[in-house]
PDB file of N, CA and C in Angstrom:
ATOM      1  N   UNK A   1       9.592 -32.419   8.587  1.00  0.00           N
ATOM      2  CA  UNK A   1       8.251 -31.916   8.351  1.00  0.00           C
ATOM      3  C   UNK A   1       8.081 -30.426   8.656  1.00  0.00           C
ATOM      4  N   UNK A   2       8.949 -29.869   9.750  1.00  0.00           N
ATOM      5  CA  UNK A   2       8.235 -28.749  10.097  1.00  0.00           C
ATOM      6  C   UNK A   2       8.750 -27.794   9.578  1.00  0.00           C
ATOM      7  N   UNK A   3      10.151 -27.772   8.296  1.00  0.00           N
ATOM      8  CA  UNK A   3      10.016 -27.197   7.187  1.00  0.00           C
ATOM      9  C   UNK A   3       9.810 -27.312   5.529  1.00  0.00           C
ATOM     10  N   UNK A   4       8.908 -28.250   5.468  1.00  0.00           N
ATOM     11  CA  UNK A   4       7.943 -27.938   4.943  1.00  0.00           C
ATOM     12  C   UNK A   4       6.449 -27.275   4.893  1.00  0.00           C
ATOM     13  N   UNK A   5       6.538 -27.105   6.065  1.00  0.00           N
ATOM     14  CA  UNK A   5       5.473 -26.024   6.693  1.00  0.00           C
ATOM     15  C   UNK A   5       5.358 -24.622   6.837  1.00  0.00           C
ATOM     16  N   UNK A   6       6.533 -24.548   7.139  1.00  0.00           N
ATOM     17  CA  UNK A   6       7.333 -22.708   7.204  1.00  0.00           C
ATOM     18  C   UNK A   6       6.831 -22.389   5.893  1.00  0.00           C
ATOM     19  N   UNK A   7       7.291 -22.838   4.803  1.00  0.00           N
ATOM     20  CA  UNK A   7       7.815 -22.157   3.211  1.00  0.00           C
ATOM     21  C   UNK A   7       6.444 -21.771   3.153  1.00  0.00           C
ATOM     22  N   UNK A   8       5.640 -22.679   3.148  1.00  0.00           N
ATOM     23  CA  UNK A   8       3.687 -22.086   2.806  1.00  0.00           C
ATOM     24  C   UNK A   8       3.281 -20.965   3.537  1.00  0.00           C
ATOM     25  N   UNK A   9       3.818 -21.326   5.114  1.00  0.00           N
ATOM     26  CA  UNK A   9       3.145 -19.932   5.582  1.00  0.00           C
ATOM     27  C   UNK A   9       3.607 -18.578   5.750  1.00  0.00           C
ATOM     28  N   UNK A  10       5.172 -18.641   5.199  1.00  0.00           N
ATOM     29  CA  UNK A  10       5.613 -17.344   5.250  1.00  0.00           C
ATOM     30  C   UNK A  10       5.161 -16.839   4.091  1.00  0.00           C
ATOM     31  N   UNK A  11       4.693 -17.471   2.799  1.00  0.00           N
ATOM     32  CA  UNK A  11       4.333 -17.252   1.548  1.00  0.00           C
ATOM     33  C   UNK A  11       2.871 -16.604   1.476  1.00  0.00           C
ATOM     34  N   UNK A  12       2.275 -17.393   2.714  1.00  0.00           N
ATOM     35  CA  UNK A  12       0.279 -16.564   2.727  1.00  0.00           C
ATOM     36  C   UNK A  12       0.908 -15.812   3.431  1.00  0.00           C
ATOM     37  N   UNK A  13       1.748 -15.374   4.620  1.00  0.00           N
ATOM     38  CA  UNK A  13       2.182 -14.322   4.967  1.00  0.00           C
ATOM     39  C   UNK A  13       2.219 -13.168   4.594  1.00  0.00           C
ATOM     40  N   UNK A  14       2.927 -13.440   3.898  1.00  0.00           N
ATOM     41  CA  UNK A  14       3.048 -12.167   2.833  1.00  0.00           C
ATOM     42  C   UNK A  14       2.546 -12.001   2.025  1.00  0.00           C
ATOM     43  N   UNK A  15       1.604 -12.427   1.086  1.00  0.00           N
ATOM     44  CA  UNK A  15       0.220 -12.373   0.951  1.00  0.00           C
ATOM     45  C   UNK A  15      -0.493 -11.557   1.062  1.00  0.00           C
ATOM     46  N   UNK A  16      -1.263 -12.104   2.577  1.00  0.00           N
ATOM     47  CA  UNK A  16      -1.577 -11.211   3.261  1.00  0.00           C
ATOM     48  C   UNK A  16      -1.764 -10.007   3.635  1.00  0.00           C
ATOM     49  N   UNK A  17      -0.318 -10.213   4.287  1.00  0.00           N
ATOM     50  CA  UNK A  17       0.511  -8.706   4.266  1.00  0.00           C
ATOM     51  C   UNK A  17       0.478  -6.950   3.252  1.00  0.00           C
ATOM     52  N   UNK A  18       0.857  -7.914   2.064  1.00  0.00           N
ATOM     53  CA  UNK A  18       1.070  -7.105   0.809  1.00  0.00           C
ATOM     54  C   UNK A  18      -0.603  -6.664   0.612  1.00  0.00           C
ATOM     55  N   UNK A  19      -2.059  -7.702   0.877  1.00  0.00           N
ATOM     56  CA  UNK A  19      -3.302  -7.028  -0.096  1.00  0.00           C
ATOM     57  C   UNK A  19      -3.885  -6.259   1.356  1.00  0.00           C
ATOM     58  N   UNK A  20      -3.288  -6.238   2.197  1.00  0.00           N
ATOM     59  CA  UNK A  20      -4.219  -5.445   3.907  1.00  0.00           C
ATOM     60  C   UNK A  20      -3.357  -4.505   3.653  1.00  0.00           C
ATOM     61  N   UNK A  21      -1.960  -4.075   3.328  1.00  0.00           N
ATOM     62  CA  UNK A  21      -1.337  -2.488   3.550  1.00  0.00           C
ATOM     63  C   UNK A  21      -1.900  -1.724   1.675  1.00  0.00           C
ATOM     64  N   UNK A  22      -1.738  -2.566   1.302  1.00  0.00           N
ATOM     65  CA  UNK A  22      -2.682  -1.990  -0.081  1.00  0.00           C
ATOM     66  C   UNK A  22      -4.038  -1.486  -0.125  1.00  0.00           C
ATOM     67  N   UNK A  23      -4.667  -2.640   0.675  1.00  0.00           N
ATOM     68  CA  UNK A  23      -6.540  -2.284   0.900  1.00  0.00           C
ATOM     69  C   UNK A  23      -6.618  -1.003   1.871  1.00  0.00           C
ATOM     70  N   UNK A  24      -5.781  -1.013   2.700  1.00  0.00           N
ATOM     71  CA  UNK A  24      -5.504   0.178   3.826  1.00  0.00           C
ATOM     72  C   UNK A  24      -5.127   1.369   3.306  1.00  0.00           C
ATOM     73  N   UNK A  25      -4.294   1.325   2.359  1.00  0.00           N
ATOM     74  CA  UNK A  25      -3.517   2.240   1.482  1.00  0.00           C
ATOM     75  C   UNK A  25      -5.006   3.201   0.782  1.00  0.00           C
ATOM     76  N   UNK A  26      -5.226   2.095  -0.023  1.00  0.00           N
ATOM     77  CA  UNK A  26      -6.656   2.732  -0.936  1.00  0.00           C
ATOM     78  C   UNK A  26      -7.719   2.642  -0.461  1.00  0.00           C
ATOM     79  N   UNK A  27      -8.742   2.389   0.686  1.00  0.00           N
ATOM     80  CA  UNK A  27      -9.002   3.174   1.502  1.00  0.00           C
ATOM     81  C   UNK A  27      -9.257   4.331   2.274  1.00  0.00           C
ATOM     82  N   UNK A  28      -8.091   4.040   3.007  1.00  0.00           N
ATOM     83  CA  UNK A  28      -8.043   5.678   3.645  1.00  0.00           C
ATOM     84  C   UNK A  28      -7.734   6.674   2.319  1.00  0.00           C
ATOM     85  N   UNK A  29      -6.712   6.684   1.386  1.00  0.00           N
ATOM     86  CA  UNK A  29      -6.394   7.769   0.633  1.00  0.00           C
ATOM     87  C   UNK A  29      -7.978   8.120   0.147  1.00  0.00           C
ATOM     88  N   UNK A  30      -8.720   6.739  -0.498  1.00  0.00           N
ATOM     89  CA  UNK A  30      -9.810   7.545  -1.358  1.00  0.00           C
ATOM     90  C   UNK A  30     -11.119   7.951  -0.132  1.00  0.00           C
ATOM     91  N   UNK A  31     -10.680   7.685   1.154  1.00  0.00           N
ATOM     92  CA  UNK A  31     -12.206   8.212   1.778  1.00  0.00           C
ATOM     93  C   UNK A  31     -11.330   9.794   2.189  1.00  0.00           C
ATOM     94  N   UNK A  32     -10.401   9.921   2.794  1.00  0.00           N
ATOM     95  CA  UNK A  32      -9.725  11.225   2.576  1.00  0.00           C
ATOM     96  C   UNK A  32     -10.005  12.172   1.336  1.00  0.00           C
ATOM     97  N   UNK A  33      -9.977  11.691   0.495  1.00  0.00           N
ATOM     98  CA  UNK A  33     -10.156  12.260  -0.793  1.00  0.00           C
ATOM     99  C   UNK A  33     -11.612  13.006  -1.060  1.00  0.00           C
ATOM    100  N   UNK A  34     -12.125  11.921  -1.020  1.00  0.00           N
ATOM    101  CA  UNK A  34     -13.505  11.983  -1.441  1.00  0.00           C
ATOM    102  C   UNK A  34     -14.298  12.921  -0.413  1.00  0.00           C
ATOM    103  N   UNK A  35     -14.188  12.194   1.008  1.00  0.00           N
ATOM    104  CA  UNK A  35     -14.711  13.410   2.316  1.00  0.00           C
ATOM    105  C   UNK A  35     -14.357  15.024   2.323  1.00  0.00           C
ATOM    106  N   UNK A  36     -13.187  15.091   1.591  1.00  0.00           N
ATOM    107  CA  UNK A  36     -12.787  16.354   1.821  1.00  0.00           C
ATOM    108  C   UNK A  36     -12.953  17.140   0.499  1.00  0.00           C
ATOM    109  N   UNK A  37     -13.323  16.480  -0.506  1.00  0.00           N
ATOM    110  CA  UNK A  37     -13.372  16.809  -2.034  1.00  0.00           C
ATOM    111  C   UNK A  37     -12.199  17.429  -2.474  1.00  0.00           C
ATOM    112  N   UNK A  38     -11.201  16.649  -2.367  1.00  0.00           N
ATOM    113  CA  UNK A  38      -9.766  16.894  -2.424  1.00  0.00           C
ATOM    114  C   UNK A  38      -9.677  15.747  -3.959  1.00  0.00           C
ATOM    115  N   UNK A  39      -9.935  15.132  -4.029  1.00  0.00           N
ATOM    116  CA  UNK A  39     -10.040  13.915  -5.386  1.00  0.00           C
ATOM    117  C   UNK A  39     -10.069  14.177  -6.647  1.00  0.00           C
ATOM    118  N   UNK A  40     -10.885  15.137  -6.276  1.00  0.00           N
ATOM    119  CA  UNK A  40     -11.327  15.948  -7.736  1.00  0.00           C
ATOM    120  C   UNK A  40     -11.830  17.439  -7.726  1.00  0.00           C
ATOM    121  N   UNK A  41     -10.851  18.150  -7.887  1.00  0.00           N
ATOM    122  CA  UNK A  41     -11.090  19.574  -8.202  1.00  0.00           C
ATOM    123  C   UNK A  41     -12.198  20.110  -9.140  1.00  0.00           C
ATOM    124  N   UNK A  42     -12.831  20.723  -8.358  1.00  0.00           N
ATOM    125  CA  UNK A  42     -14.277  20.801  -8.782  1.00  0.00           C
ATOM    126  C   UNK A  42     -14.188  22.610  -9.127  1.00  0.00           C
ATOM    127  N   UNK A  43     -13.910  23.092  -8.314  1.00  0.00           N
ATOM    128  CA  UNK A  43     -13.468  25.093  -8.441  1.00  0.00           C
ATOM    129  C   UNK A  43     -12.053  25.098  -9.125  1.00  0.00           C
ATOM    130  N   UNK A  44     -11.646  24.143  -9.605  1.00  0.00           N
ATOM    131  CA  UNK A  44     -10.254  24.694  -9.973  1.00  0.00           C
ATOM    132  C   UNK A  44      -9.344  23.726  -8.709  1.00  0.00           C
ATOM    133  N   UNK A  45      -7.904  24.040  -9.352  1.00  0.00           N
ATOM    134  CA  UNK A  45      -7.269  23.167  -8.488  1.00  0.00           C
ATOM    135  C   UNK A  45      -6.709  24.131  -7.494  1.00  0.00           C
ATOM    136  N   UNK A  46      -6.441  23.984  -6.014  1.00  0.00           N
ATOM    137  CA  UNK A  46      -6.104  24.486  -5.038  1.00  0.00           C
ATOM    138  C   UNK A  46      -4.744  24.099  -4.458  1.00  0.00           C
ATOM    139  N   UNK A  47      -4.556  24.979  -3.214  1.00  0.00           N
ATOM    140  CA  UNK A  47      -3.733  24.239  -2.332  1.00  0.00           C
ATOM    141  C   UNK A  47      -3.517  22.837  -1.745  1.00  0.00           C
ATOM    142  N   UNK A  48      -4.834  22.982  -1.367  1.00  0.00           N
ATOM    143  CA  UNK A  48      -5.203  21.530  -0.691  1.00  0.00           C
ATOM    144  C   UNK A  48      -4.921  20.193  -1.676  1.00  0.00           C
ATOM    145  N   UNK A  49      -5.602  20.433  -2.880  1.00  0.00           N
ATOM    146  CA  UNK A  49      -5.324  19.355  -3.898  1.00  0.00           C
ATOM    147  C   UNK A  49      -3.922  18.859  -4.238  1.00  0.00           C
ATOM    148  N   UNK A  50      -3.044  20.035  -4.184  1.00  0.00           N
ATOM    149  CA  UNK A  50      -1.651  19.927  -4.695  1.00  0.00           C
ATOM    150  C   UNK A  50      -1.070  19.116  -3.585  1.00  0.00           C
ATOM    151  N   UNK A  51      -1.495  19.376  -2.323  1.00  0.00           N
ATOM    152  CA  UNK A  51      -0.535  19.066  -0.944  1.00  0.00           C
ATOM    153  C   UNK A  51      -1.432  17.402  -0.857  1.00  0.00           C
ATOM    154  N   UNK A  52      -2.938  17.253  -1.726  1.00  0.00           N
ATOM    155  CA  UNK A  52      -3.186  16.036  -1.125  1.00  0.00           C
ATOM    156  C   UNK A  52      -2.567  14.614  -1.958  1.00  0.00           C
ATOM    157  N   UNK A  53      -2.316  15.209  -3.457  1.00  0.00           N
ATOM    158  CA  UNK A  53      -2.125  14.382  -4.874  1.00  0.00           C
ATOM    159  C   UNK A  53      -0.108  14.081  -3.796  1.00  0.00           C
ATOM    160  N   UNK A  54       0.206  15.319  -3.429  1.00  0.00           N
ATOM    161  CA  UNK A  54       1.697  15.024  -3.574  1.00  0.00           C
ATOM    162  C   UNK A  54       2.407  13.851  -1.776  1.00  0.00           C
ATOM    163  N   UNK A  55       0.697  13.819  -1.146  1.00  0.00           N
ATOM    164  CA  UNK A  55       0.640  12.631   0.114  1.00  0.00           C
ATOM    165  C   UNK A  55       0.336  11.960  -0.464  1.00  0.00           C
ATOM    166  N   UNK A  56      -0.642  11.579  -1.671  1.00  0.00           N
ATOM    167  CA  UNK A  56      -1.199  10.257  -1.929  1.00  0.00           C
ATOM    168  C   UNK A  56       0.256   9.812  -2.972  1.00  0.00           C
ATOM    169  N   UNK A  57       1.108  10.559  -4.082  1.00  0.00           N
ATOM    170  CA  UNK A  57       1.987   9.932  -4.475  1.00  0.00           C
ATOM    171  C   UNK A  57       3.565   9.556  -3.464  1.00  0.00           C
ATOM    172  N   UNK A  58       3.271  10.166  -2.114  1.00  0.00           N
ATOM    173  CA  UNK A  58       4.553   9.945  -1.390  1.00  0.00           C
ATOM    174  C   UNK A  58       4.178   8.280  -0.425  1.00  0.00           C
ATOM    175  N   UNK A  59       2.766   8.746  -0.576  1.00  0.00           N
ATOM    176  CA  UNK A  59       2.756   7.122   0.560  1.00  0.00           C
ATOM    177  C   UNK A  59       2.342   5.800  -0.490  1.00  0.00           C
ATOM    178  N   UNK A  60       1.733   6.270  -1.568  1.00  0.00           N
ATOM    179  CA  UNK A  60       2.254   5.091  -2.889  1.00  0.00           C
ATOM    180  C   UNK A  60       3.893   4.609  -2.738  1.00  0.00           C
ATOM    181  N   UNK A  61       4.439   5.438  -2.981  1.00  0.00           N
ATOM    182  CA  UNK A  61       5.950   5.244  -3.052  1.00  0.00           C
ATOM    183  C   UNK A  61       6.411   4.704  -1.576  1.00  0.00           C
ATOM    184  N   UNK A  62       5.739   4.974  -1.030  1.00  0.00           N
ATOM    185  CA  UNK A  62       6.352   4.126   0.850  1.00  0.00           C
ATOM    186  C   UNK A  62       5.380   2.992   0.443  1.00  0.00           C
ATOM    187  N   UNK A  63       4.248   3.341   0.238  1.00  0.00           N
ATOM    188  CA  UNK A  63       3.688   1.470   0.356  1.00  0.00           C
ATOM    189  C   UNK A  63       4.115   0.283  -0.863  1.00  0.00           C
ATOM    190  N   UNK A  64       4.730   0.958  -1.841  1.00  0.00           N
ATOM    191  CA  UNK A  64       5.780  -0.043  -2.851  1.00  0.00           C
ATOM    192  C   UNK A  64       6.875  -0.109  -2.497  1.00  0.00           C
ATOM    193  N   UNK A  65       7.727   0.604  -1.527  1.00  0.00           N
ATOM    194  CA  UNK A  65       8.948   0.445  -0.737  1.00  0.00           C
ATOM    195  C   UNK A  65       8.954  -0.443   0.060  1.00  0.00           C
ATOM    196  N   UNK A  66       7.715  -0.693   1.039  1.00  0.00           N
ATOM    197  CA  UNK A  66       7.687  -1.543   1.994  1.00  0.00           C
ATOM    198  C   UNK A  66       7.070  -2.962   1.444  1.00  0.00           C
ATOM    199  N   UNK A  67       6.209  -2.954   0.208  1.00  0.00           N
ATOM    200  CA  UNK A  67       6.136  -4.284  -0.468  1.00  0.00           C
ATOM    201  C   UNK A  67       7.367  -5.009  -0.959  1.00  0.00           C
ATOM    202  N   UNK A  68       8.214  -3.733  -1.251  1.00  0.00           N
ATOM    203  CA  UNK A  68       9.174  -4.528  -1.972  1.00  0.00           C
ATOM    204  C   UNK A  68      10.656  -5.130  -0.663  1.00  0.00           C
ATOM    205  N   UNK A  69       9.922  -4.393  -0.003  1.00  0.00           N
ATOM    206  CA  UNK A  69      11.162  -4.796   1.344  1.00  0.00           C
ATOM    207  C   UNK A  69      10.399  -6.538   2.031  1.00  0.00           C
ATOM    208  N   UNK A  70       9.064  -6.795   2.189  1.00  0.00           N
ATOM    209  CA  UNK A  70       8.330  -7.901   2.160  1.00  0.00           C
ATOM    210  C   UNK A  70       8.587  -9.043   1.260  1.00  0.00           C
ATOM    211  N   UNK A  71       9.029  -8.767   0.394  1.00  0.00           N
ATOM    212  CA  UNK A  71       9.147  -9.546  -0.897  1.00  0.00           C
ATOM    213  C   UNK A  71      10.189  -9.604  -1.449  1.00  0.00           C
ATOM    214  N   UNK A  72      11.510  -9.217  -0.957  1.00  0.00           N
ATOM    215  CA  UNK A  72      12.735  -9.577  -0.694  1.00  0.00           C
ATOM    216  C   UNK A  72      13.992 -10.533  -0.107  1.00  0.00           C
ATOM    217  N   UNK A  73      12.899 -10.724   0.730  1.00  0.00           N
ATOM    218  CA  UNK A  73      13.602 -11.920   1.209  1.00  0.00           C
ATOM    219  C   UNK A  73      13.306 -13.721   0.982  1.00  0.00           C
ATOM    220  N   UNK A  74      14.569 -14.226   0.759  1.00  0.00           N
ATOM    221  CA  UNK A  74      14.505 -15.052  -0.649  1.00  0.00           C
ATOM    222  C   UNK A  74      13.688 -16.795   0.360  1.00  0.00           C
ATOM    223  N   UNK A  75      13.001 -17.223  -0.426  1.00  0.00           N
ATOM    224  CA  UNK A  75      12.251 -18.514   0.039  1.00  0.00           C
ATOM    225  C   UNK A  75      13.701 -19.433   0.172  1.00  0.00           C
ATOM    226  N   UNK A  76      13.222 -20.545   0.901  1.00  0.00           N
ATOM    227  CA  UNK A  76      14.300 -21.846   1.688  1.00  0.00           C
ATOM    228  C   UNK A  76      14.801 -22.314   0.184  1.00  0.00           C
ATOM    229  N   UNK A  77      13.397 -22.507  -0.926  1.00  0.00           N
ATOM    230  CA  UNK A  77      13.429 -23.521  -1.601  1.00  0.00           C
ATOM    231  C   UNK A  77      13.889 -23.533  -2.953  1.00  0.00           C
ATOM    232  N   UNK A  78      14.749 -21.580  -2.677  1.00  0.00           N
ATOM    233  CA  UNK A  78      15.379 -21.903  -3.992  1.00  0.00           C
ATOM    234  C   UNK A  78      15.418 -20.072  -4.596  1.00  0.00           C
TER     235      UNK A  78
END
């Protein structure tokens, strides 16, 4: 019985896991964004914009690195 129990909950596990570092992800990037009017270049594009577009595409790329490191490892059942 008590693995058939594991397989379900490592599965909402990660789940889980994967839509809270996503919701966290988009979030903070768009209240960063938006608070600082970094989102959308309004005078033209700046420093700030360039350095904020090239954090929001580096921690995309870490938070699909670390989904895909979550979601790698293979279920009991096959």
């Amino acid at each position: 019985m008590p693995y058939e129990q594991d397989d379900p909950r490592d599965f909402l596990k990660r789940i889980g896991w994967t839509i809270s570092l996503g919701f966290l992800w988009l979030m903070s990037t768009f209240a960063i964004g938006m608070y600082n009017d970094l989102m959308v270049p309004v005078k033209g594009i700046h420093l700030a914009n360039i350095i904020f577009y090239c954090w929001m595409i580096g921690s995309l790329i870490a938070l699909v690195w670390v989904n895909i490191r979550i979601w790698k490892k293979k279920f009991p059942h096959g």
